[in-house]
C-alpha atoms as a PDB file:
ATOM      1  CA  UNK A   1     112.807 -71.283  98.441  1.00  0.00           C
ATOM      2  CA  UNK A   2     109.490 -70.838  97.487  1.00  0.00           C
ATOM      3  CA  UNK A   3     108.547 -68.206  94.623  1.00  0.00           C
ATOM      4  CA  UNK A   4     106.730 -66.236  97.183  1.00  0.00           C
ATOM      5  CA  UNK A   5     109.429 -66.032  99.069  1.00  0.00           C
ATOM      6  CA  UNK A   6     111.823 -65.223  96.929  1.00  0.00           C
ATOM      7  CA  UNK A   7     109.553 -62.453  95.715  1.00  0.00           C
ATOM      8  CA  UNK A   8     109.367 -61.107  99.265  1.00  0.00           C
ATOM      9  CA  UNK A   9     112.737 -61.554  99.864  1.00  0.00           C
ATOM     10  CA  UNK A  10     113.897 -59.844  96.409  1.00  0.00           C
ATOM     11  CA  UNK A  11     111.478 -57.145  97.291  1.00  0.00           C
ATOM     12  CA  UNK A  12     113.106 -56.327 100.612  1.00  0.00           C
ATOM     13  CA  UNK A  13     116.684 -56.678  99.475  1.00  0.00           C
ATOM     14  CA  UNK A  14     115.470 -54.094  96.180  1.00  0.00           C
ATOM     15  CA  UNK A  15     113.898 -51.902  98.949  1.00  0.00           C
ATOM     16  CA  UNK A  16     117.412 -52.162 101.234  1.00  0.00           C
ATOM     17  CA  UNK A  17     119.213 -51.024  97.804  1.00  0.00           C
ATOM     18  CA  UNK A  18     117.038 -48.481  96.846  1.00  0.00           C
ATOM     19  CA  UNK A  19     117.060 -46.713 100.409  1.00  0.00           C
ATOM     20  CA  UNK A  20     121.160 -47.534 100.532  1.00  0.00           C
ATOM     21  CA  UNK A  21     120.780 -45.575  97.499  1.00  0.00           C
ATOM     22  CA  UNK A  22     118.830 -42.791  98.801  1.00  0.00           C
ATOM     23  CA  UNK A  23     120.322 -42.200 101.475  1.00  0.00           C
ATOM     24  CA  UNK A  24     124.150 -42.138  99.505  1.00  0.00           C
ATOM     25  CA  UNK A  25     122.111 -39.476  97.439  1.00  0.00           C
ATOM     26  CA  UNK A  26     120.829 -37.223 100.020  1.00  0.00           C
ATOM     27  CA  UNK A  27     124.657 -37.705 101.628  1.00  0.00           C
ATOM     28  CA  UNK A  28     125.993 -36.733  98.379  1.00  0.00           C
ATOM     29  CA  UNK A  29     123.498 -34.055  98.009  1.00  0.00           C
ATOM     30  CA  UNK A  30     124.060 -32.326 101.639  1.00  0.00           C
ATOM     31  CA  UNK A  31     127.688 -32.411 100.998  1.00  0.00           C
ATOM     32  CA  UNK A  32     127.470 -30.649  97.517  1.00  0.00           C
ATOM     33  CA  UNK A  33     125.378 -28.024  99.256  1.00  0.00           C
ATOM     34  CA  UNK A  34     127.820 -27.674 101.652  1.00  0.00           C
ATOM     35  CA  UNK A  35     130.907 -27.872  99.246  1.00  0.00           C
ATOM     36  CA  UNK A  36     128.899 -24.836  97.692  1.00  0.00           C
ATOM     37  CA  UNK A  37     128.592 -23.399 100.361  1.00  0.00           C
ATOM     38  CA  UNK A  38     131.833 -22.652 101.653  1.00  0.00           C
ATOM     39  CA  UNK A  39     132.791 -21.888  98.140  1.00  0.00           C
ATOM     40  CA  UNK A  40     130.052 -19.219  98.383  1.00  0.00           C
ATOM     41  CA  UNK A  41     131.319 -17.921 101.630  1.00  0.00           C
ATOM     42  CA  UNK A  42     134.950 -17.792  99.949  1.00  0.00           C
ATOM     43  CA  UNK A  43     133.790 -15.766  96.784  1.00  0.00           C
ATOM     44  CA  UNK A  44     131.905 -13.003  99.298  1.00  0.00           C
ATOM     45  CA  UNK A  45     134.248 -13.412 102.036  1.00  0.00           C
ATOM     46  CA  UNK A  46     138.179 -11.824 102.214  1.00  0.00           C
ATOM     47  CA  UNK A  47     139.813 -14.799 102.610  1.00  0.00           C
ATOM     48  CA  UNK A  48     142.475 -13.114 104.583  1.00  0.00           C
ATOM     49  CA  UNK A  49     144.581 -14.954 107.116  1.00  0.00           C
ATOM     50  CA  UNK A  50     145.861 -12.852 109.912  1.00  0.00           C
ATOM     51  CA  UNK A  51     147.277 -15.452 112.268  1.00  0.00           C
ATOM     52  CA  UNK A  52     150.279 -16.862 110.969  1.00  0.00           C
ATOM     53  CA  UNK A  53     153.654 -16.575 111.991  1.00  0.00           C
ATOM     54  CA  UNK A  54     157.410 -17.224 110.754  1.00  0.00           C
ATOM     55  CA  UNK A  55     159.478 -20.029 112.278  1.00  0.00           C
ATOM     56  CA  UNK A  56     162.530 -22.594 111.200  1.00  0.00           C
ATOM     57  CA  UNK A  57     159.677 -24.110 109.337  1.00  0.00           C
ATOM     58  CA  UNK A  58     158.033 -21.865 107.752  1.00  0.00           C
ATOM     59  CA  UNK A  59     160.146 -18.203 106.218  1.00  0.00           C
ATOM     60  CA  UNK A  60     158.618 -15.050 104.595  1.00  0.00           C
ATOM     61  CA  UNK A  61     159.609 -16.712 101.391  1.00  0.00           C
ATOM     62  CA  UNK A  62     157.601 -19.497 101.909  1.00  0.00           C
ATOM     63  CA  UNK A  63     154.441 -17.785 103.052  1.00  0.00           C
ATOM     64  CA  UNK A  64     154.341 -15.378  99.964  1.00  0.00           C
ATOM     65  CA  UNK A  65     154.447 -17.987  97.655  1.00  0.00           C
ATOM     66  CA  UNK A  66     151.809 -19.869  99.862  1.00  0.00           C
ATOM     67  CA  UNK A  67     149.753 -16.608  99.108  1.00  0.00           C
ATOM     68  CA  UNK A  68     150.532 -16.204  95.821  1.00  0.00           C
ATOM     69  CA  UNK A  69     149.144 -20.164  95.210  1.00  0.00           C
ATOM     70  CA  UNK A  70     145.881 -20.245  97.213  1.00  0.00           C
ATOM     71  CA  UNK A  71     145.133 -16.350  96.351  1.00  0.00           C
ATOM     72  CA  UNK A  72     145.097 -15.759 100.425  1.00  0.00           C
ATOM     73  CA  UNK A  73     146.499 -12.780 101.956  1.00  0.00           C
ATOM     74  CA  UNK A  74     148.593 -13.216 105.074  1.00  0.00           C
ATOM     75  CA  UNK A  75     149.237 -11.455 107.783  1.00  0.00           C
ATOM     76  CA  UNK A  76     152.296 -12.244 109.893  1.00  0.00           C
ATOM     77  CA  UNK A  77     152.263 -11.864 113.703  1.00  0.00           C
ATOM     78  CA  UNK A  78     155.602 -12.113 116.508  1.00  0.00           C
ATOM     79  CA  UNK A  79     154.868 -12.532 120.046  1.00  0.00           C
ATOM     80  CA  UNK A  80     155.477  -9.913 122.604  1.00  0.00           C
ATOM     81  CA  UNK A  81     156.730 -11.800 125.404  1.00  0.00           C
ATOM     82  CA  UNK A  82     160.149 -13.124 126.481  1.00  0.00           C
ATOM     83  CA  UNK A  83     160.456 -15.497 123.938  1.00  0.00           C
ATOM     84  CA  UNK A  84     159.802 -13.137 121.332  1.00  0.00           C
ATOM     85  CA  UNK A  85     159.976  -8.757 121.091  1.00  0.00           C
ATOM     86  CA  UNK A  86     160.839  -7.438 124.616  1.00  0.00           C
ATOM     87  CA  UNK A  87     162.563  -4.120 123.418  1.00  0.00           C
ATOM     88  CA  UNK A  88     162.285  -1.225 121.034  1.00  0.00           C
ATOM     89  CA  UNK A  89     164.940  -2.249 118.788  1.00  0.00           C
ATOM     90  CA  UNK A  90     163.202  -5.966 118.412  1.00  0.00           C
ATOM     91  CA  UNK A  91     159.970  -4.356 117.478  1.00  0.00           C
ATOM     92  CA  UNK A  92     161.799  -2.172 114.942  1.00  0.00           C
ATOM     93  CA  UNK A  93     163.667  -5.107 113.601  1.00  0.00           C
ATOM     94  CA  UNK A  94     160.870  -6.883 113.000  1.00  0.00           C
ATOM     95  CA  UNK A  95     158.320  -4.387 111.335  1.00  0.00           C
ATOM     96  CA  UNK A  96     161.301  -3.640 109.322  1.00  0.00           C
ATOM     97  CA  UNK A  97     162.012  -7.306 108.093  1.00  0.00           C
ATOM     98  CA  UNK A  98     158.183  -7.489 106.840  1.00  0.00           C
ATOM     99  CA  UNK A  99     157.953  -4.165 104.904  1.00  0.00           C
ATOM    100  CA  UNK A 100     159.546  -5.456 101.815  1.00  0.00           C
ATOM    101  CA  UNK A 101     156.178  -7.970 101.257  1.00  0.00           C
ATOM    102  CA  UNK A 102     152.922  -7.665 100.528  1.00  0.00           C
ATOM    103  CA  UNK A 103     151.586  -9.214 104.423  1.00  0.00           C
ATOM    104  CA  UNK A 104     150.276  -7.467 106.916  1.00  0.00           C
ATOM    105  CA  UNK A 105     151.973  -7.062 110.069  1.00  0.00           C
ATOM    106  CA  UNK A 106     151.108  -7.941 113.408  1.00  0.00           C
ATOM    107  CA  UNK A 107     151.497  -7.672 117.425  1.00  0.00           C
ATOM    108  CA  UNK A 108     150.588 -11.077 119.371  1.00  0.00           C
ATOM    109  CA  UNK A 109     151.050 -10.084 123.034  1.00  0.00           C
ATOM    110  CA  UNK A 110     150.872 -12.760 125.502  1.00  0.00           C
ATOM    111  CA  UNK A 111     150.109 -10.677 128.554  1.00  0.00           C
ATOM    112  CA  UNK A 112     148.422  -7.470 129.845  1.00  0.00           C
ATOM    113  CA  UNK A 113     151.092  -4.804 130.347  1.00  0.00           C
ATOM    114  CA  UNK A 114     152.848  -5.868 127.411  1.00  0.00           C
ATOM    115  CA  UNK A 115     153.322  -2.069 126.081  1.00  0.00           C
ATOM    116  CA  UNK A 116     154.839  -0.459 128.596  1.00  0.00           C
ATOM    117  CA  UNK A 117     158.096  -0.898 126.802  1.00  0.00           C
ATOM    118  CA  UNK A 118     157.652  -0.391 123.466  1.00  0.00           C
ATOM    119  CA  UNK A 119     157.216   2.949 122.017  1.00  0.00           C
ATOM    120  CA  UNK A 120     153.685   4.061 120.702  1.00  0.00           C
ATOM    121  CA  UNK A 121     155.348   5.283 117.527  1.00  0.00           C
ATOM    122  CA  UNK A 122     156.534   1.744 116.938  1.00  0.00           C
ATOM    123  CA  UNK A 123     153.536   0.105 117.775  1.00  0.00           C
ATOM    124  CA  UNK A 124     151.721   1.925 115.835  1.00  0.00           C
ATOM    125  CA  UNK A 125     153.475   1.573 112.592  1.00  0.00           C
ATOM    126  CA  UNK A 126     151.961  -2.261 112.848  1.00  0.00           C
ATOM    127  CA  UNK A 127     148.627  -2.760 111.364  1.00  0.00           C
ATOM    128  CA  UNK A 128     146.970  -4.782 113.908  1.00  0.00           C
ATOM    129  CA  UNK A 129     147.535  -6.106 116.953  1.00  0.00           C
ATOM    130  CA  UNK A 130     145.694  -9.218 117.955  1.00  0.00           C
ATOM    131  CA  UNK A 131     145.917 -10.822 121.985  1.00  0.00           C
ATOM    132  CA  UNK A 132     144.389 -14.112 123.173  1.00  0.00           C
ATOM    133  CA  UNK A 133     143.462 -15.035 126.436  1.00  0.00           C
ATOM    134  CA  UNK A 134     145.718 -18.241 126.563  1.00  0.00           C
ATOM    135  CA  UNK A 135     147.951 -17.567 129.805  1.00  0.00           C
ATOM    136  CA  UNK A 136     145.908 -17.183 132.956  1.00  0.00           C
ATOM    137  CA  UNK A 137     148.141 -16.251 136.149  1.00  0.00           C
ATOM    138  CA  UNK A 138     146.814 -17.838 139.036  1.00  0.00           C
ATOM    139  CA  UNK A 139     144.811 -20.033 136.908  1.00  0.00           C
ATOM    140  CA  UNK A 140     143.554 -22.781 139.863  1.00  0.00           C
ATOM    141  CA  UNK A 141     143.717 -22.849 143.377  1.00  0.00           C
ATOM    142  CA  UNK A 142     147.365 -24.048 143.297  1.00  0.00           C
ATOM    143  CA  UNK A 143     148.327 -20.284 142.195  1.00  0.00           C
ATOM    144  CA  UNK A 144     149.644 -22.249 138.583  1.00  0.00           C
ATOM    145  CA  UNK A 145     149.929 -20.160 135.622  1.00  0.00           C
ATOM    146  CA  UNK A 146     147.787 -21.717 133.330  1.00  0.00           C
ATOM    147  CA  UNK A 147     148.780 -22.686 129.229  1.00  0.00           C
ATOM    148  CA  UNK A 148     145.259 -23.415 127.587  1.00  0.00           C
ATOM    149  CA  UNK A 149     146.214 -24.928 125.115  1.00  0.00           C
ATOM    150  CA  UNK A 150     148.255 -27.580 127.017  1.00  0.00           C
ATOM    151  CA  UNK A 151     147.315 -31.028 127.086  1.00  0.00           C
ATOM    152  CA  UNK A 152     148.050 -31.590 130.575  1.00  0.00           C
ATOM    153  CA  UNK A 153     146.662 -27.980 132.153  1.00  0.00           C
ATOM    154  CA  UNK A 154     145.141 -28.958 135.575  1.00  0.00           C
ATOM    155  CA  UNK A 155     142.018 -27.360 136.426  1.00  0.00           C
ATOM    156  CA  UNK A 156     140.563 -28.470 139.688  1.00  0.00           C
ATOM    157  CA  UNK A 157     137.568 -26.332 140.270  1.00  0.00           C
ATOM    158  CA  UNK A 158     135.825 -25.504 136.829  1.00  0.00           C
ATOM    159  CA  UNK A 159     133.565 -23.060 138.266  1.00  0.00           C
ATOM    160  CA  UNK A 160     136.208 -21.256 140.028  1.00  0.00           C
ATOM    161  CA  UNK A 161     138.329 -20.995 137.348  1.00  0.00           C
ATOM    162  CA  UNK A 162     135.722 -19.319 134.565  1.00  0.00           C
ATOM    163  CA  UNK A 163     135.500 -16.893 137.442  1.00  0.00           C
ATOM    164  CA  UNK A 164     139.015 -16.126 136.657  1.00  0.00           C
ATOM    165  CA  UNK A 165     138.789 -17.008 133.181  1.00  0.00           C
ATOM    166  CA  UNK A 166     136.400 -14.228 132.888  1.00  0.00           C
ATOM    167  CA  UNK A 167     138.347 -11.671 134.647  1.00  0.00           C
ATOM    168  CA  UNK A 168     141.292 -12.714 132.885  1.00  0.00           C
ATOM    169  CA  UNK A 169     139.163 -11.831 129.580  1.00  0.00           C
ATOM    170  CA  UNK A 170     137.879  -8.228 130.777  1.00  0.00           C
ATOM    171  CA  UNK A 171     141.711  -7.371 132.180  1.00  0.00           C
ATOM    172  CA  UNK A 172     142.608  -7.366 128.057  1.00  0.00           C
ATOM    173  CA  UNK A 173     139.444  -6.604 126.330  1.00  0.00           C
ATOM    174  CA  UNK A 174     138.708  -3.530 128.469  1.00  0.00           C
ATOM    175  CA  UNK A 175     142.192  -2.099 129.178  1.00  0.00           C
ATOM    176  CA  UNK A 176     143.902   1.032 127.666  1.00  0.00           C
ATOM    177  CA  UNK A 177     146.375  -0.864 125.860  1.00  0.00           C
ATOM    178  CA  UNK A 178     145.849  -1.077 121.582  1.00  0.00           C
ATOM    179  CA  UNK A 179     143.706  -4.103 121.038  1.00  0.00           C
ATOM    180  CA  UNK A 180     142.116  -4.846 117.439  1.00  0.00           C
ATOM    181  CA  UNK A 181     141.677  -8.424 117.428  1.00  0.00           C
ATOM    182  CA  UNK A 182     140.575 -10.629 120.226  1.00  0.00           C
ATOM    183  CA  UNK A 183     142.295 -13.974 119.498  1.00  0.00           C
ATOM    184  CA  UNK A 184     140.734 -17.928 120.098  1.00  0.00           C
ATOM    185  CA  UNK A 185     137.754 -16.669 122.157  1.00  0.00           C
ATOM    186  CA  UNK A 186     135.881 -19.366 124.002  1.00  0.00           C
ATOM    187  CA  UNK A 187     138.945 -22.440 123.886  1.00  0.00           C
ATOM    188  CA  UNK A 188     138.905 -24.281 127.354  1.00  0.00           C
ATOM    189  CA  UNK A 189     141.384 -26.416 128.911  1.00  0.00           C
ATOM    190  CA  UNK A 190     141.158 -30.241 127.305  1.00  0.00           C
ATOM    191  CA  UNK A 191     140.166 -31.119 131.156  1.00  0.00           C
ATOM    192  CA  UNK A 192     136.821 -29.224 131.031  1.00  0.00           C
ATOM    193  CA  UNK A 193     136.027 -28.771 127.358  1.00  0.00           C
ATOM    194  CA  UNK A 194     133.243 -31.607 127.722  1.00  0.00           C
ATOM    195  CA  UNK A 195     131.421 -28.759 130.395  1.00  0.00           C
ATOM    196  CA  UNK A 196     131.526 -26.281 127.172  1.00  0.00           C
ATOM    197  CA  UNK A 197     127.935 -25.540 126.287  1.00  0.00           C
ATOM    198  CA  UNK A 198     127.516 -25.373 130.834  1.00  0.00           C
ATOM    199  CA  UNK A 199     130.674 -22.995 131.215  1.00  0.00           C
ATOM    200  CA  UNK A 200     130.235 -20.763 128.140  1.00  0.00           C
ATOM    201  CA  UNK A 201     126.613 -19.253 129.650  1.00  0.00           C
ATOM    202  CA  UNK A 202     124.683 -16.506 127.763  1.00  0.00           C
ATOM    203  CA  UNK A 203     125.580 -14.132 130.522  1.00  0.00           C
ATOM    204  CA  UNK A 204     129.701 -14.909 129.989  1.00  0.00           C
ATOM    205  CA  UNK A 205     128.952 -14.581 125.936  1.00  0.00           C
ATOM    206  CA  UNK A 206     127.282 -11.219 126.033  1.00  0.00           C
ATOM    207  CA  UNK A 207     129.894  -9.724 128.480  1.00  0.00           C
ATOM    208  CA  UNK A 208     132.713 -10.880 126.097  1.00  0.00           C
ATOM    209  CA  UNK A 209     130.916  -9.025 123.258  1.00  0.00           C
ATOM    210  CA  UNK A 210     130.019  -5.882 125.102  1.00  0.00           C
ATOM    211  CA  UNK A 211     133.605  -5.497 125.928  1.00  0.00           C
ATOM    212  CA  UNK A 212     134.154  -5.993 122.756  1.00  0.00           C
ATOM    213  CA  UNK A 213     131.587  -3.987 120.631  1.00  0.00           C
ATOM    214  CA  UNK A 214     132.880  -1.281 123.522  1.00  0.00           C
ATOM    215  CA  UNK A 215     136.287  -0.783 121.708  1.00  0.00           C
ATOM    216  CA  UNK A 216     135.502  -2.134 118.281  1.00  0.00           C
ATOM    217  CA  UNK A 217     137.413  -5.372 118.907  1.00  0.00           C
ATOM    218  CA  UNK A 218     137.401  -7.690 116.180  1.00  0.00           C
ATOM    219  CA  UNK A 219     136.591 -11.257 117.089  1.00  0.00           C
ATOM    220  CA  UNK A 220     138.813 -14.252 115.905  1.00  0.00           C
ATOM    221  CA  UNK A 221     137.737 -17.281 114.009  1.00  0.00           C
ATOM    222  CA  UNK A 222     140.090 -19.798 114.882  1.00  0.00           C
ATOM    223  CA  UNK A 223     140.511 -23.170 112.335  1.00  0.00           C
ATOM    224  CA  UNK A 224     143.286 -24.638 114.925  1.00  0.00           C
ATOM    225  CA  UNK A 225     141.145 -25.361 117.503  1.00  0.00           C
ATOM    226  CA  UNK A 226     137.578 -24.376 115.933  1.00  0.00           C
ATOM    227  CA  UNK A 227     136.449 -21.441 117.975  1.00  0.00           C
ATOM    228  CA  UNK A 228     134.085 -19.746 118.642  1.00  0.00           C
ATOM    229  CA  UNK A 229     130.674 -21.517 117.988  1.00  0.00           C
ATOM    230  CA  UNK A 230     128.150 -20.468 115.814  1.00  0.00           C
ATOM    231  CA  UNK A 231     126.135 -19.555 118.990  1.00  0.00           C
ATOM    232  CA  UNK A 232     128.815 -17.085 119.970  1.00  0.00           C
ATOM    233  CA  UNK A 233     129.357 -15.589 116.253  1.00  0.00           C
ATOM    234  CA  UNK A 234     125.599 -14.923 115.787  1.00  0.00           C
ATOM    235  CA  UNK A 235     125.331 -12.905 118.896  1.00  0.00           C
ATOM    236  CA  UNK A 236     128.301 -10.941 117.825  1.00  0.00           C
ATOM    237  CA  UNK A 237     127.194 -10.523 114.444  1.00  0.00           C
ATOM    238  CA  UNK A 238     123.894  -8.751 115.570  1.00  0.00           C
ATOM    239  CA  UNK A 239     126.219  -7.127 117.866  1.00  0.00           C
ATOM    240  CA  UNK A 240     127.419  -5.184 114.795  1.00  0.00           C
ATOM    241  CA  UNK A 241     130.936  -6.774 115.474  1.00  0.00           C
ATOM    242  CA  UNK A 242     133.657  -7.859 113.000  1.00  0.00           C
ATOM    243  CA  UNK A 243     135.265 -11.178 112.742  1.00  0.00           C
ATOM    244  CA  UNK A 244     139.048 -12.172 111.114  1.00  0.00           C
ATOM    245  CA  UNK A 245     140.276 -15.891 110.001  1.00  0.00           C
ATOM    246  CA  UNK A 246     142.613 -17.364 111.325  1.00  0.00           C
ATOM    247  CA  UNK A 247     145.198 -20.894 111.066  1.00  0.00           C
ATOM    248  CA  UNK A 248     147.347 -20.132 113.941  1.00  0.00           C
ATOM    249  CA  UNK A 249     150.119 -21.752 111.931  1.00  0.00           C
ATOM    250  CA  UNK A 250     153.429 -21.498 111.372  1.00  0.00           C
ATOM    251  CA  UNK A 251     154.043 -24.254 109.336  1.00  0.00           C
ATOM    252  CA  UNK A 252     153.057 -25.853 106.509  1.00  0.00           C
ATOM    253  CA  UNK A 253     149.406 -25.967 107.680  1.00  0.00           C
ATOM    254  CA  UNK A 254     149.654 -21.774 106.995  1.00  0.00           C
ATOM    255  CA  UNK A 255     146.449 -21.475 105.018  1.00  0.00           C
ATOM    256  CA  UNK A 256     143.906 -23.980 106.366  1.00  0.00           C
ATOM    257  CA  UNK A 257     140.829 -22.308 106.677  1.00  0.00           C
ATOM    258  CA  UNK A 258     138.275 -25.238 106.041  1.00  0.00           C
ATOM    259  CA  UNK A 259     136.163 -24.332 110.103  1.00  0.00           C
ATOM    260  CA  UNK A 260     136.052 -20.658 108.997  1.00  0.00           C
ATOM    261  CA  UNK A 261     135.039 -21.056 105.657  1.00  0.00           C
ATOM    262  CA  UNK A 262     132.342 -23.492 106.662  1.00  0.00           C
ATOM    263  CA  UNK A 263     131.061 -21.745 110.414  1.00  0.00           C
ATOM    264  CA  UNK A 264     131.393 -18.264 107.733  1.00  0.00           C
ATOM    265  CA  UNK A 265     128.773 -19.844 105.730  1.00  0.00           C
ATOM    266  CA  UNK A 266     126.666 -21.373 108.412  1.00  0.00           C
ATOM    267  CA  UNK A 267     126.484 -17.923 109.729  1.00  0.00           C
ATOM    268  CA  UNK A 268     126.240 -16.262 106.590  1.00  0.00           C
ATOM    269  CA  UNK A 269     128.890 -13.878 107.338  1.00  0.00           C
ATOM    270  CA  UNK A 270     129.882 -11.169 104.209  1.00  0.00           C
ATOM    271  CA  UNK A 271     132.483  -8.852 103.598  1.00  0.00           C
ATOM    272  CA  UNK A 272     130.763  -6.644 105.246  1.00  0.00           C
ATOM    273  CA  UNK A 273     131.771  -8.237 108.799  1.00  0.00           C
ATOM    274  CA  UNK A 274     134.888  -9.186 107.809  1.00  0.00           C
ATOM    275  CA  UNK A 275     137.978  -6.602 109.744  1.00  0.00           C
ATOM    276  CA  UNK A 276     140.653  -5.780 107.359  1.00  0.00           C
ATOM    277  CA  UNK A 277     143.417  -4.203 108.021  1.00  0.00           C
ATOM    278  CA  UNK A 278     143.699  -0.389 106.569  1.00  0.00           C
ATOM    279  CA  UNK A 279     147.044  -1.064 104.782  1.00  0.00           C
ATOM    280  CA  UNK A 280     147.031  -1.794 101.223  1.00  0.00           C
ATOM    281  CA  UNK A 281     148.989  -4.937 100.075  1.00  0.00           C
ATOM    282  CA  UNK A 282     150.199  -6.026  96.763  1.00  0.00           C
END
């Protein structure tokens, strides 16, 4: 090789390098920004986690000293439903089993209706109750009752079934029952989640929040399945509504905030819209 190619060659392979290197810095750069970032949204954020729950992997025990390591406060939810309080003496049971620790305490019902058994005294002696929209009766034309968060949930007519999607969604946001958290807004069936951004139209989003600003509903940040969008949290934010973390866990993942830390600083969310439960804590 010739010296004049060799300097044009050396050039190019010193210009490759130096861009390889640029580009590594502005990478590096970005994600230091964005490291800072979420640390920033941490230090002016409550980082309080209200949706976790107990199971044969995960006791009290364990969850306090989860807190007591990672400086987050928990709360603890049970399900009302049939796999979980159906009766006055349940719900007493279990508000009484969580008074001893320094969580907060929490209602997840399943369905609309859930109440009607359970005394208002009792219910109210929880400090939140949070309900997603997860379980749709008559969820597709074959009159299935649909599991959203089910791999294999069949959804024939996506159009048709964010019509009852959306009815589902006003049947809990705008009943009579107590409601302080609406839980995983926005998550679609795996079948249809590519038609997101089509679905989810401005028109569904500002219903959702009406209902919501309408009763002072908190709105969910879910880290299991990374809902809702930024789209969605902005227009509730300058809807004047609050928003809650949560790692719908109940295992050792209890604690994994890393999509609402980061969507909390994209969005530049304070204290100030975070919900927190009146109760005091230790």
């Amino acid at each position: 090789m010739d010296r004049k190619k060799f300097l044009q060659t050396s050039g190019l392979l010193l210009a490759g390098s130096m861009m390889t290197k640029n580009i590594a810095a502005s990478m590096s750069l970005t994600n230091d920004l964005l490291d800072r970032s979420i640390l920033a949204a941490s230090e002016n954020t409550p980082l309080i986690d209200l949706h976790v729950h107990r199971s044969n992997k995960q006791s009290i025990e364990d969850i306090i000293a989860k807190s007591k390591k990672s400086g987050i406060h928990f709360g603890v939810m049970e399900n009302v439903a049939p796999w979980g309080i159906t009766n006055n003496e349940e719900l007493k049971t279990y508000i009484e089993s969580l008074k001893p620790y320094p969580v907060y305490i929490g209602l997840q019902p399943m369905s609309p209706g859930w109440s009607k058994n359970l005394s208002p005294e009792l219910i109210a002696q929880a400090d939140y109750v949070a309900m997603d929209p997860q379980i749709i009766p008559n969820g597709n034309s074959y009159g299935e009752t649909i599991h959203i968060w089910e791999y294999a949930t069949y959804i024939n007519n996506p159009d048709a079934f964010m019509e009852r999607n959306m009815q589902h969604y006003m049947d809990i946001l705008t009943g009579d029952e107590p409601l302080n958290i609406f839980a995983c807004p926005l998550f679609l069936p795996v079948s249809i989640q590519r038609e997101y951004n089509r679905l989810w139209t401005k028109k569904r989003l500002s219903q959702i929040i009406d209902a919501c600003r309408a009763r002072k509903i908190a709105i969910e940040i879910n880290d299991l399945v990374r809902v809702p969008d930024e789209q969605f949290i902005l227009m509730a934010k300058r809807a004047g509504l609050k928003f809650t973390f949560g790692s719908d866990t109940r295992d050792e993942k209890t604690g994994r905030l890393d999509y609402c830390r980061h969507i909390a600083a994209k969005c530049k969310l304070t204290s100030n819209d975070i919900f927190i439960p009146e109760r005091e804590i230790g």
